[in-house]
N, C-alpha and C. Protein backbone atom coordinates (compact mmCIF):
# COMPACT_ATOMS: atom_id res chain seq x y z
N UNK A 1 98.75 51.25 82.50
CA UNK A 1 99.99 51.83 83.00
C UNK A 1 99.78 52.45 84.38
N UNK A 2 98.53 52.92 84.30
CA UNK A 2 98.38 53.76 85.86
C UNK A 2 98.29 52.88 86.65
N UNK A 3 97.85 51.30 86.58
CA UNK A 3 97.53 50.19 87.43
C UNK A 3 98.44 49.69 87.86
N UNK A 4 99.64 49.54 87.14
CA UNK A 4 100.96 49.26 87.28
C UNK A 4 101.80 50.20 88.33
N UNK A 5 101.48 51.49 87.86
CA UNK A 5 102.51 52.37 88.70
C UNK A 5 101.87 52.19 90.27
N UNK A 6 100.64 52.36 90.49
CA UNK A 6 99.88 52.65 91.55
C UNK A 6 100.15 51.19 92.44
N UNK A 7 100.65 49.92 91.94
CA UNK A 7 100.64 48.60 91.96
C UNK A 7 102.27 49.08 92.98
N UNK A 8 103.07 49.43 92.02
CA UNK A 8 104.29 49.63 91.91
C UNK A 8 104.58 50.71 93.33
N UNK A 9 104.18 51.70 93.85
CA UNK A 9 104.04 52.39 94.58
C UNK A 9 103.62 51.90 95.91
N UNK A 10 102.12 51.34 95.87
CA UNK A 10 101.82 50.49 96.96
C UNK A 10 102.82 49.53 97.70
N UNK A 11 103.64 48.88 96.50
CA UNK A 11 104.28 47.80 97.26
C UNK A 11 105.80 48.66 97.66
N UNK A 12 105.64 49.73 97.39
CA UNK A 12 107.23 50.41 97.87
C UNK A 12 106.52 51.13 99.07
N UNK A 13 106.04 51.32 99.47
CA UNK A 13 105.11 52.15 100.58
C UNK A 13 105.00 50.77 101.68
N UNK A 14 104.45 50.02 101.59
CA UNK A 14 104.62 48.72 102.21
C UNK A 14 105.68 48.32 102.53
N UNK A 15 107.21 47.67 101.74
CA UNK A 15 108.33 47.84 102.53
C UNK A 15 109.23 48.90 102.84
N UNK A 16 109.06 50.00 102.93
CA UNK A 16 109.21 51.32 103.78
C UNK A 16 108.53 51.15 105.06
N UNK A 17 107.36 51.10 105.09
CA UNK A 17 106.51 50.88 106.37
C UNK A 17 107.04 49.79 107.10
N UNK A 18 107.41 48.62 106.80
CA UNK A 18 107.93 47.33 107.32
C UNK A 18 109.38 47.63 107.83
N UNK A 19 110.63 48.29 106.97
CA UNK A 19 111.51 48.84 108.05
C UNK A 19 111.25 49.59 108.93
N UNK A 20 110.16 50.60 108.34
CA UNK A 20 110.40 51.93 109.57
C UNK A 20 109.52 50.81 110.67
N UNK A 21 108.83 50.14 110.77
CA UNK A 21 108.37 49.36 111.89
C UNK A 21 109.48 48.68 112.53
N UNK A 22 110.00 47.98 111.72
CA UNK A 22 111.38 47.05 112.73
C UNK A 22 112.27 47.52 113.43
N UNK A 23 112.47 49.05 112.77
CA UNK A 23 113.33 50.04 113.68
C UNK A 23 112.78 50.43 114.47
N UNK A 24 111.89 50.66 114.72
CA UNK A 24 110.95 51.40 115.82
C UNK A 24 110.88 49.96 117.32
N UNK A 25 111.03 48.79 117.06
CA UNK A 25 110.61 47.90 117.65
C UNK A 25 111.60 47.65 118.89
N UNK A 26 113.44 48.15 118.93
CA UNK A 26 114.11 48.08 119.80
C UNK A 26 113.79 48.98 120.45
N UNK A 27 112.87 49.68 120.64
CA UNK A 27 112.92 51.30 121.29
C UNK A 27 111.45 51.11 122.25
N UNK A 28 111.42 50.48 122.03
CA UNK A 28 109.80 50.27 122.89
C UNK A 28 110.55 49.21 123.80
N UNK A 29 110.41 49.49 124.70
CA UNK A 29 110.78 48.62 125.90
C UNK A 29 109.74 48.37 126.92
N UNK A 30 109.65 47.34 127.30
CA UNK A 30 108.44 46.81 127.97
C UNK A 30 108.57 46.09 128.94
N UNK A 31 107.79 46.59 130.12
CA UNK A 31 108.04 46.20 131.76
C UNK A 31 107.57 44.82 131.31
N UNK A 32 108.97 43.50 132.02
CA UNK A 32 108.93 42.32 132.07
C UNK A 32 107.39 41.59 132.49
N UNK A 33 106.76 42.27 133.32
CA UNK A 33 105.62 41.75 133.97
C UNK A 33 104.03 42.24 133.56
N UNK A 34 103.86 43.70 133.58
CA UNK A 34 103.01 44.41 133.41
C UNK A 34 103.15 44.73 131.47
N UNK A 35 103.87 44.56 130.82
CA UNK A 35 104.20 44.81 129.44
C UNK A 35 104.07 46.34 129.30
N UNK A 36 104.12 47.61 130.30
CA UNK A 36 103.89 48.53 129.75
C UNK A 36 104.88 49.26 129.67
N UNK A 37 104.68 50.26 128.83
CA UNK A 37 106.04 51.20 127.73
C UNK A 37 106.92 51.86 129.17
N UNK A 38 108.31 51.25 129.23
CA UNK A 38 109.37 51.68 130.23
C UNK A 38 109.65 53.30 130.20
N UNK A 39 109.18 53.52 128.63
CA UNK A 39 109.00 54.96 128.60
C UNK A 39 111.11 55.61 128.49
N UNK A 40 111.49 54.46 128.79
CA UNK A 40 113.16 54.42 128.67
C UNK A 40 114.02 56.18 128.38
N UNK A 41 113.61 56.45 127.28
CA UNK A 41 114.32 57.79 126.93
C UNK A 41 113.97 58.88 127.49
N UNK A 42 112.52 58.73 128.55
CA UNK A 42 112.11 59.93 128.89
C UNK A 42 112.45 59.57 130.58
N UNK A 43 112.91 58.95 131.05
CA UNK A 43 112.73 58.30 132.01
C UNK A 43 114.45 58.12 132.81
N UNK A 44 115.14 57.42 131.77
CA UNK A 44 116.90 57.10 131.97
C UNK A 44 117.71 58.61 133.12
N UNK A 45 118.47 57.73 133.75
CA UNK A 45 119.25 58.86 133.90
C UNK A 45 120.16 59.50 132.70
N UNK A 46 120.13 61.05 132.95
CA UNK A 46 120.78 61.51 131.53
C UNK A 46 122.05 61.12 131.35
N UNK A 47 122.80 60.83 132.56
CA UNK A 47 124.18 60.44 132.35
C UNK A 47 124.34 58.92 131.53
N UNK A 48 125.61 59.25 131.00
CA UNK A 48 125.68 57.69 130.39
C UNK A 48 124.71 57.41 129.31
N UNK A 49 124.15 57.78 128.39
CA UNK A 49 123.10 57.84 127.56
C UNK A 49 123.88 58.12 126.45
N UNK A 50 125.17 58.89 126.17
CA UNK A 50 125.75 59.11 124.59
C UNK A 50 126.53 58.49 124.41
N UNK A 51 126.69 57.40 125.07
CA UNK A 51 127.87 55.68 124.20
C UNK A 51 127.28 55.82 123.77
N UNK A 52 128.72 54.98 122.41
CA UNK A 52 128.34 54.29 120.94
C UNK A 52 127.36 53.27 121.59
N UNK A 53 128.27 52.19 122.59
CA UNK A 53 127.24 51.41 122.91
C UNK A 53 125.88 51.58 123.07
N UNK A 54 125.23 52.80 124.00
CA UNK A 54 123.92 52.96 124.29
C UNK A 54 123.18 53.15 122.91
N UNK A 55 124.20 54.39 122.35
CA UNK A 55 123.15 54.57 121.23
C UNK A 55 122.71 52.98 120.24
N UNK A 56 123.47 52.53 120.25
CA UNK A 56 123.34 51.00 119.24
C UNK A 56 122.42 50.15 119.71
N UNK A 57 122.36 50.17 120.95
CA UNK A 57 121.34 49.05 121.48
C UNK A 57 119.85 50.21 121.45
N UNK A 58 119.88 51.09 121.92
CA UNK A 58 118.59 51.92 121.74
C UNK A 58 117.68 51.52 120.28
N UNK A 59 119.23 51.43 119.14
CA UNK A 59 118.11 51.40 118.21
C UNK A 59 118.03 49.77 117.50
N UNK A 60 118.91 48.91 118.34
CA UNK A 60 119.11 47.60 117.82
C UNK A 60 118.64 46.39 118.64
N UNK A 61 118.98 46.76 120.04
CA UNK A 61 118.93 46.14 120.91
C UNK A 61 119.95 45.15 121.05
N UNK A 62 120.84 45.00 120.38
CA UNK A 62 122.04 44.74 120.84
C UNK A 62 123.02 45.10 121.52
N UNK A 63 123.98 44.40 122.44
CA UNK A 63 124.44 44.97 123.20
C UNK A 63 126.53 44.59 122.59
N UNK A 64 126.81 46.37 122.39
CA UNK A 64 128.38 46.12 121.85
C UNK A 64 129.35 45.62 122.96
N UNK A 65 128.95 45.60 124.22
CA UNK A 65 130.04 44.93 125.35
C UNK A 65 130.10 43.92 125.61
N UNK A 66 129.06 43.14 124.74
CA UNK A 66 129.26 41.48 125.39
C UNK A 66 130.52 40.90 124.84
N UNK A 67 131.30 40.48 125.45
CA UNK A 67 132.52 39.78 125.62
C UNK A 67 133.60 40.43 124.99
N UNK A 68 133.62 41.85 125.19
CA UNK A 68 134.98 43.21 125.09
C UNK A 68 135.53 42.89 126.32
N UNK A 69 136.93 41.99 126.55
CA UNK A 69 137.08 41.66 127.35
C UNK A 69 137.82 42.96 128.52
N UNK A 70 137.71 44.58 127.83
CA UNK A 70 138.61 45.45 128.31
C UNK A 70 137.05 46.36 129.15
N UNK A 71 136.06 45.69 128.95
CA UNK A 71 134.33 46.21 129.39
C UNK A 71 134.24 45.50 130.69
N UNK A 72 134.89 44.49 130.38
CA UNK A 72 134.37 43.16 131.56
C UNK A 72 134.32 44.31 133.23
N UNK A 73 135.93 44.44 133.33
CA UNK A 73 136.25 44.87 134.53
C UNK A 73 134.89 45.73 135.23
N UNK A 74 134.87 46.82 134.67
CA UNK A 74 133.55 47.52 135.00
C UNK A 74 132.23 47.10 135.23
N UNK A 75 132.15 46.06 134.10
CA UNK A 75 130.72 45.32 134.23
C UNK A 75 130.66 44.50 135.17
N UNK A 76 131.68 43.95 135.82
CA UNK A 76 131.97 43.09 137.16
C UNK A 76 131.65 43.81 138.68
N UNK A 77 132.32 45.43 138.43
CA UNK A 77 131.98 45.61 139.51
C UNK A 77 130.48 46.31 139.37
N UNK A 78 129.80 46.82 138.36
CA UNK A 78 128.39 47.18 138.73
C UNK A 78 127.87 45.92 139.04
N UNK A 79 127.86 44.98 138.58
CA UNK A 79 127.09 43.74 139.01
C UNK A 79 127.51 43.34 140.39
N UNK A 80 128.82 43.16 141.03
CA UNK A 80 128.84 42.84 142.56
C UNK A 80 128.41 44.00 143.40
N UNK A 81 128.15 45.13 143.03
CA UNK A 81 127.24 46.43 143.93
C UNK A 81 125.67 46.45 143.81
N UNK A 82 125.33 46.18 142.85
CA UNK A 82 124.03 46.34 142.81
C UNK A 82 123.03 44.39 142.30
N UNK A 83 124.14 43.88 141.79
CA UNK A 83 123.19 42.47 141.57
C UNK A 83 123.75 41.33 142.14
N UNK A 84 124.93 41.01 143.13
CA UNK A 84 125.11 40.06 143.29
C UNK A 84 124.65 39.34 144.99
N UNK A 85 124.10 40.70 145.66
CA UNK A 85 123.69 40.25 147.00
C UNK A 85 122.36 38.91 146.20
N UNK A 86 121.47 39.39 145.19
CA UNK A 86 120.24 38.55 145.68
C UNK A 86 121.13 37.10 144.42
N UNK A 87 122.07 37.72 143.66
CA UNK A 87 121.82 36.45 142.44
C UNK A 87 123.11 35.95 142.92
N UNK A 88 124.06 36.31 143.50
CA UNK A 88 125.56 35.55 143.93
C UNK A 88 126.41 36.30 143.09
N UNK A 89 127.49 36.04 143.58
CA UNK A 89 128.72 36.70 143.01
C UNK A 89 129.27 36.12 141.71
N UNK A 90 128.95 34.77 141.13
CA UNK A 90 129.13 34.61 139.69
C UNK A 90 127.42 34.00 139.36
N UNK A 91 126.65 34.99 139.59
CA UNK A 91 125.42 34.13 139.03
C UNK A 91 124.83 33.23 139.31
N UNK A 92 124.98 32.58 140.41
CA UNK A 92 124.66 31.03 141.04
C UNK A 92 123.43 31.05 141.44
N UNK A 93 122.55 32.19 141.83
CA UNK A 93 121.76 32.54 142.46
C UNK A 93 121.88 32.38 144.25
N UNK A 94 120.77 33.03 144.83
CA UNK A 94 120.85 33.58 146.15
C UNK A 94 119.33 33.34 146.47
N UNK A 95 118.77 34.63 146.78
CA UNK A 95 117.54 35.01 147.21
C UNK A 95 117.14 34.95 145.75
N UNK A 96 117.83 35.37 144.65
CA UNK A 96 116.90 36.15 143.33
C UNK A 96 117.81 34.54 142.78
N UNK A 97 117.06 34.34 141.32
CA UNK A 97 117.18 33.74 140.75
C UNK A 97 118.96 33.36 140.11
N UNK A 98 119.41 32.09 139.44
CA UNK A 98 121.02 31.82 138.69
C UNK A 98 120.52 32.98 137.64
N UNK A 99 121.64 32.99 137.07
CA UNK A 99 121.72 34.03 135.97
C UNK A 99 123.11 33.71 135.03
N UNK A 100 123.62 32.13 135.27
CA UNK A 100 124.88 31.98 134.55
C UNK A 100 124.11 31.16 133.87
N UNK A 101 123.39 30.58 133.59
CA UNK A 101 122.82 28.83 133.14
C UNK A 101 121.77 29.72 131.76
N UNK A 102 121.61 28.18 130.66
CA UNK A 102 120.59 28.25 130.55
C UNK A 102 119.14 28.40 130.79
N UNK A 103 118.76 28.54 132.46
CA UNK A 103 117.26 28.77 132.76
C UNK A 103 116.88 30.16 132.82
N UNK A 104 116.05 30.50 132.10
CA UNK A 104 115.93 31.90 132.65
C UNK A 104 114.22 32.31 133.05
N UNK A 105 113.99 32.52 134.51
CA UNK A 105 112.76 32.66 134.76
C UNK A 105 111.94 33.31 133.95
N UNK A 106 112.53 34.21 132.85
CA UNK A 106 111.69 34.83 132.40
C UNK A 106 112.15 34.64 130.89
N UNK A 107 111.79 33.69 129.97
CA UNK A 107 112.61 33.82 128.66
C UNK A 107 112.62 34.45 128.08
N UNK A 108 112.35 35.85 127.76
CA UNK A 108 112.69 37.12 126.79
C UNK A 108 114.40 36.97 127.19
N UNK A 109 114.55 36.84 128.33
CA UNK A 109 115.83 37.75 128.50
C UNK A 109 117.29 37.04 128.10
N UNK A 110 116.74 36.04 127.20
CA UNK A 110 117.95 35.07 126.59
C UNK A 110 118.29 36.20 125.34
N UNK A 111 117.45 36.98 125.20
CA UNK A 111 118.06 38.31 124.55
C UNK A 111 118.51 39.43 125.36
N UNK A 112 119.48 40.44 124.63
CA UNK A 112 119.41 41.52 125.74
C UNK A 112 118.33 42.76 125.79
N UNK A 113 117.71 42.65 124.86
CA UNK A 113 116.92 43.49 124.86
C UNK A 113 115.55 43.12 126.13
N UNK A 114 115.58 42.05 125.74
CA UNK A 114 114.96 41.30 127.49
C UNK A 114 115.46 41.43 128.95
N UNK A 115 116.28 41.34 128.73
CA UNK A 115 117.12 41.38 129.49
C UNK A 115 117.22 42.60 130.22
N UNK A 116 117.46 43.58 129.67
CA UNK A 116 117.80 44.82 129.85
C UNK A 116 116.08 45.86 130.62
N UNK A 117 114.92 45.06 129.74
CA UNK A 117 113.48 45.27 129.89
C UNK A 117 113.28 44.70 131.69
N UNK A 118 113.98 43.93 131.92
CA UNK A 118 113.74 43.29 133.15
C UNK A 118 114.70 43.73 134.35
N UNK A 119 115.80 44.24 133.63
CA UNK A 119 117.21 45.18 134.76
C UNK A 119 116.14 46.13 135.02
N UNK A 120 115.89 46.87 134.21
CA UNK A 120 115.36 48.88 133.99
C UNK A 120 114.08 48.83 134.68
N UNK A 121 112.94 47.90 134.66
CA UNK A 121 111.61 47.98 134.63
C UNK A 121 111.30 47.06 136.09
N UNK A 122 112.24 46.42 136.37
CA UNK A 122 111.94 45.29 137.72
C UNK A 122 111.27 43.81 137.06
N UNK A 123 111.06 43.23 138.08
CA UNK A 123 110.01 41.86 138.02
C UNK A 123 109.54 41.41 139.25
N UNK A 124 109.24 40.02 139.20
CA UNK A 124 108.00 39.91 140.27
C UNK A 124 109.14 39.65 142.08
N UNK A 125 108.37 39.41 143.02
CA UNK A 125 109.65 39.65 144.08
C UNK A 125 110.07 40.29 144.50
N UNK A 126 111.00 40.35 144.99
CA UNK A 126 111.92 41.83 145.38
C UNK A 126 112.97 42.22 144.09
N UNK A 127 112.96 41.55 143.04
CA UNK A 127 113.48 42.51 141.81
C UNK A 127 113.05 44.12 141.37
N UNK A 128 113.22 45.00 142.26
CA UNK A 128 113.24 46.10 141.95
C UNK A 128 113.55 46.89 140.51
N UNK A 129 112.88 48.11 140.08
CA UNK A 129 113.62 48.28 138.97
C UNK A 129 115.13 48.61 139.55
N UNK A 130 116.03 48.79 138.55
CA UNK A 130 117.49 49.27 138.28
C UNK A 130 117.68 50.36 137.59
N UNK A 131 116.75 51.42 137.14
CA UNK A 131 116.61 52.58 136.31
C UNK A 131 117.48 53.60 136.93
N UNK A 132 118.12 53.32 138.11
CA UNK A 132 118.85 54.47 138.90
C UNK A 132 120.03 54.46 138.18
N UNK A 133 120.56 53.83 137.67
CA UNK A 133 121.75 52.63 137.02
C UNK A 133 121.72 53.93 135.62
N UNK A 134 123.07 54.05 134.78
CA UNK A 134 123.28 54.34 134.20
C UNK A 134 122.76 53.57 133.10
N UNK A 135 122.25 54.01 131.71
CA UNK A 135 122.35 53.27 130.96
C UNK A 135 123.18 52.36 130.38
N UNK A 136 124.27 53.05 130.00
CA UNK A 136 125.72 52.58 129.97
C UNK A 136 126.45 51.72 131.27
N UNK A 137 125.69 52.13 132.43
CA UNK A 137 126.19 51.02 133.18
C UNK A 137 125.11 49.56 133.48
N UNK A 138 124.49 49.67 132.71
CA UNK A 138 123.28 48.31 133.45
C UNK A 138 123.85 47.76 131.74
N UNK A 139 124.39 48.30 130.52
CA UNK A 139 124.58 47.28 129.41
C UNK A 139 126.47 46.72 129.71
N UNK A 140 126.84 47.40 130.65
CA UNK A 140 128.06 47.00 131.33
C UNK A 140 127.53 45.58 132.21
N UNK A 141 126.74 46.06 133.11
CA UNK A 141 126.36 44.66 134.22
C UNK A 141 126.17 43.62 132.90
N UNK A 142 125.10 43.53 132.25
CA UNK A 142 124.50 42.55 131.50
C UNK A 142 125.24 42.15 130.96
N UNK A 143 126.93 42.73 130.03
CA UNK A 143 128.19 42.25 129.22
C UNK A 143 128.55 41.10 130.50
N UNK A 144 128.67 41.31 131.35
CA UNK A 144 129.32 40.87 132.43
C UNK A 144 128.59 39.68 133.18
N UNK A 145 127.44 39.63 133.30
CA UNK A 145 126.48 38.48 133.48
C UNK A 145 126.60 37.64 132.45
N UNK A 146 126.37 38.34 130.88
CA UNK A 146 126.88 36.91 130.03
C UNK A 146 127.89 36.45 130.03
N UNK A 147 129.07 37.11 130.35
CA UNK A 147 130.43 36.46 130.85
C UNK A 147 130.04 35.17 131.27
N UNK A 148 129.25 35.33 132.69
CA UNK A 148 129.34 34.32 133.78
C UNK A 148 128.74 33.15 132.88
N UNK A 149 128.18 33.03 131.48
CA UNK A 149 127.11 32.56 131.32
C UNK A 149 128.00 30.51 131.24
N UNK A 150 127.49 29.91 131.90
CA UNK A 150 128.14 28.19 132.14
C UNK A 150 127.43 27.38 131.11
N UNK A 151 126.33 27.64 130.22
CA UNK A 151 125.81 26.72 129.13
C UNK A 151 126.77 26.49 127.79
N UNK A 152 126.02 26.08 126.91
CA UNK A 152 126.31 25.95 125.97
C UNK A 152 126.53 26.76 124.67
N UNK A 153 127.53 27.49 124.43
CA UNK A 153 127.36 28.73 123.54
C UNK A 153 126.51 28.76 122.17
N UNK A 154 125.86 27.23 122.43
CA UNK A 154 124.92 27.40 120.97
C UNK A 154 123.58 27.94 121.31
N UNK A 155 123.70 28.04 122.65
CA UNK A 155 121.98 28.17 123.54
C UNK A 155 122.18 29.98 123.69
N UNK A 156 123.54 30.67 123.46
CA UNK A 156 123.70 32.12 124.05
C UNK A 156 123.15 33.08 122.84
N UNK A 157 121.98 33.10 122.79
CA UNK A 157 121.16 34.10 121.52
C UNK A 157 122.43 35.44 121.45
N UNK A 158 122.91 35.83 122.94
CA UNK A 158 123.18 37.32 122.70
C UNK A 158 124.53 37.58 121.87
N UNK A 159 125.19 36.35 121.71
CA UNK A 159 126.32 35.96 121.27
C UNK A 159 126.69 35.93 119.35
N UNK A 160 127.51 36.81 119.14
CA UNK A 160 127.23 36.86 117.63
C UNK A 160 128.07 35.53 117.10
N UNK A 161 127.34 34.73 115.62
CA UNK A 161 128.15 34.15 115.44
C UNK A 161 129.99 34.05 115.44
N UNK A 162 130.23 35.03 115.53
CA UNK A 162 132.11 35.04 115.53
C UNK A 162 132.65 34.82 117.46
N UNK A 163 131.49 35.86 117.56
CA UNK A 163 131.62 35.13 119.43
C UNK A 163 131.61 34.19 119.46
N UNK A 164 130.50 33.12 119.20
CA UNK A 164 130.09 32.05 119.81
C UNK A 164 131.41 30.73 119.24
N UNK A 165 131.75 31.04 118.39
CA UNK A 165 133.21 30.15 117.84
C UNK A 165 134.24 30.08 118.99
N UNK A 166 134.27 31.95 119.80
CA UNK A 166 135.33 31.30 120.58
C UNK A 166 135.16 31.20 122.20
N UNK A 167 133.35 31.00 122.00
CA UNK A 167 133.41 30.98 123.47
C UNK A 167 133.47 30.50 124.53
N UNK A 168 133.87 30.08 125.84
CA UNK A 168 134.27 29.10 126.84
C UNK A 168 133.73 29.73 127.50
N UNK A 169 132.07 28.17 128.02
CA UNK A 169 131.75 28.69 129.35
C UNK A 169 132.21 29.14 130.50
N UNK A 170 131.86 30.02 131.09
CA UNK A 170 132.42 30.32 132.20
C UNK A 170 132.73 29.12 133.58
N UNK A 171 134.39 29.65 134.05
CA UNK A 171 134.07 28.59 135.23
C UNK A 171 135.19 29.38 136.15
N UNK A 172 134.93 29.74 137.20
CA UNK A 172 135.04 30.87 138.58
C UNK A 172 136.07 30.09 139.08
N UNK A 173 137.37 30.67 139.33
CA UNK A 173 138.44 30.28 139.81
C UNK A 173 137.88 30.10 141.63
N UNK A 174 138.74 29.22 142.03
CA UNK A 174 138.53 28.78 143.15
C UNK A 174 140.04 28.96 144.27
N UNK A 175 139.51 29.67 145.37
CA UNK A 175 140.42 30.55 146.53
C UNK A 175 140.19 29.65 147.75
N UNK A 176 141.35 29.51 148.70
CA UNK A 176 141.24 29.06 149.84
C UNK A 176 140.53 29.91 150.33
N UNK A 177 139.49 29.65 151.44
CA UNK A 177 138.91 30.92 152.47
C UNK A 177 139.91 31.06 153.39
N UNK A 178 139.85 32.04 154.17
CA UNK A 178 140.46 32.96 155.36
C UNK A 178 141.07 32.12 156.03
N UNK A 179 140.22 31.51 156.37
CA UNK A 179 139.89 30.24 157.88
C UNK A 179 140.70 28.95 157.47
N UNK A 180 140.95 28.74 156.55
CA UNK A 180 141.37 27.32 155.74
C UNK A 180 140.47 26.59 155.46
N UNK A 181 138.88 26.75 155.62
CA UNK A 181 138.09 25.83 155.48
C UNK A 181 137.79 25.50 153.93
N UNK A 182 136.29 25.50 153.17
CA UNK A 182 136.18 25.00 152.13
C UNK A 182 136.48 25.95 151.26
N UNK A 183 136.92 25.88 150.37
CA UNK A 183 137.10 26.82 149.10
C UNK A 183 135.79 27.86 148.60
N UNK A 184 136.10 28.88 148.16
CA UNK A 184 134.92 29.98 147.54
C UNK A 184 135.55 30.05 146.35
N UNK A 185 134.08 30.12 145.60
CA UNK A 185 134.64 30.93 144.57
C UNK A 185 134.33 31.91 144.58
N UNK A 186 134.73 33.04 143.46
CA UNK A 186 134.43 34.44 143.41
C UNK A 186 135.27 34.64 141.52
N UNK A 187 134.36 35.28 141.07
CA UNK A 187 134.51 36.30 139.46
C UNK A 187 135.36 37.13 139.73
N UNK A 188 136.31 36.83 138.45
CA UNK A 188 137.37 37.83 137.95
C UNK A 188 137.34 38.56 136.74
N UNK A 189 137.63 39.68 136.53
CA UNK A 189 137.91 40.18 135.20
C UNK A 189 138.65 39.95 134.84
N UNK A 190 139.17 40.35 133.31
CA UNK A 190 140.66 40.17 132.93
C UNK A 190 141.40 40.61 133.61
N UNK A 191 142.56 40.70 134.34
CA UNK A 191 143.75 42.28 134.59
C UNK A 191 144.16 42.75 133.66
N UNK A 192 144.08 44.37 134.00
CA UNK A 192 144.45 45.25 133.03
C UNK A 192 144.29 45.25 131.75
N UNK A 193 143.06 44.48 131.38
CA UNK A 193 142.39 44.85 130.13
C UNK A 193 142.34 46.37 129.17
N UNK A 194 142.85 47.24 130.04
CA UNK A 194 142.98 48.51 129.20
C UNK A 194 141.79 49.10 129.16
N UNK A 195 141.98 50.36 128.10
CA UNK A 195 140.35 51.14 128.04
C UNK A 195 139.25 50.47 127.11
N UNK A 196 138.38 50.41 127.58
CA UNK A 196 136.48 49.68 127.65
C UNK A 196 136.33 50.71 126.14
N UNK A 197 136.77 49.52 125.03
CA UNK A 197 136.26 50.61 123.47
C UNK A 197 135.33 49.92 123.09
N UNK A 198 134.05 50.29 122.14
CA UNK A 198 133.81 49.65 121.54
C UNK A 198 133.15 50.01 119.81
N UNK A 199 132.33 49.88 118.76
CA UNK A 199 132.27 50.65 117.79
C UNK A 199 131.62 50.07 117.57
N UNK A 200 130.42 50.52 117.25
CA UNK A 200 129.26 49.77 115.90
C UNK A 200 129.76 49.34 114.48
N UNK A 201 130.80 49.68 114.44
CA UNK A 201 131.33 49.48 112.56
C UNK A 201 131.82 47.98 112.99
């Protein structure tokens, strides 16, 4: 009987240990290049840190703004202030790498938790970190980069199954230029999408 219980105990001690590990695993964030601890919570600016959103991805690594189409607006303009000089204005790339496509120089970041490891922490190049960035505003940019995303929504990891049913690659409306010459494109948000909610439930 004691062999049993002690049997019985061990293996409940074991999957206890195995969640409390998996939870622990979104929270460690790790510089894209160097792999070392981003140190994230001690480190973040304090602002923007008590979204539902932030808190959810802190401990999930999921991100609640991807494709809230009332998030977009915001996530559009942190991304044309701070990411679209090197990657283009819908992702096309520039100086820095596309960021609408399936390729991603660095494949963690077909997740967001990758993703987000490579905004906050920098990479190789002139990819600087982005840690100046609100928390809440760099999981705004990233909602908004997968917007742009032009593949195949079976290839979009960050995409929950009920997303991915209704999703349509992105494709960037097209404007006469100034001059009359060739057409530009340029990223839109919705209009007047309303207030940016979102809820873990």
């Amino acid at each position: 009987m004691k062999t049993r219980s002690k049997a019985l105990w061990a293996s409940a001690l074991f999957v206890v240990g195995a969640f409390a590990g998996s939870s622990v695993s979104a929270d460690e964030f790790r510089n894209t290049i160097t792999g070392e601890d981003l140190k994230v919570l001690e480190t973040a600016n304090p602002e923007g840190r008590d979204t539902e959103a932030v808190k959810t991805f802190l401990e999930s690594g999921i991100n609640l703004y991807n494709e809230v189409k009332s998030c977009l607006p915001k996530g559009e303009e942190i991304y044309l202030t701070s990411c679209s000089g090197c990657h283009g204005h819908v992702g096309e790339g520039k100086v820095g790498p596309g960021l609408n496509d399936s390729y991603w120089t660095y494949p963690k970041n077909t997740t967001d938790k990758g993703l987000f490891e490579t905004i906050y922490g920098g990479a190789q190049g002139m990819m600087g970190p982005h840690n100046d960035l609100q928390l809440d505003e760099i999981l705004k940019a990233m909602a908004w980069i997968r917007h742009l995303y032009t593949g195949d929504p079976k290839d979009a990891e960050w995409l929950t199954e009920e997303q991915r049913k209704s999703f349509a690659p992105y494709k960037a409306p097209e404007h006469a230029s100034q001059d009359g010459g060739e057409s530009t494109q340029t990223a839109a948000a919705p209009a007047n999408p309303g207030e940016c909610k979102v809820s873990a439930n």
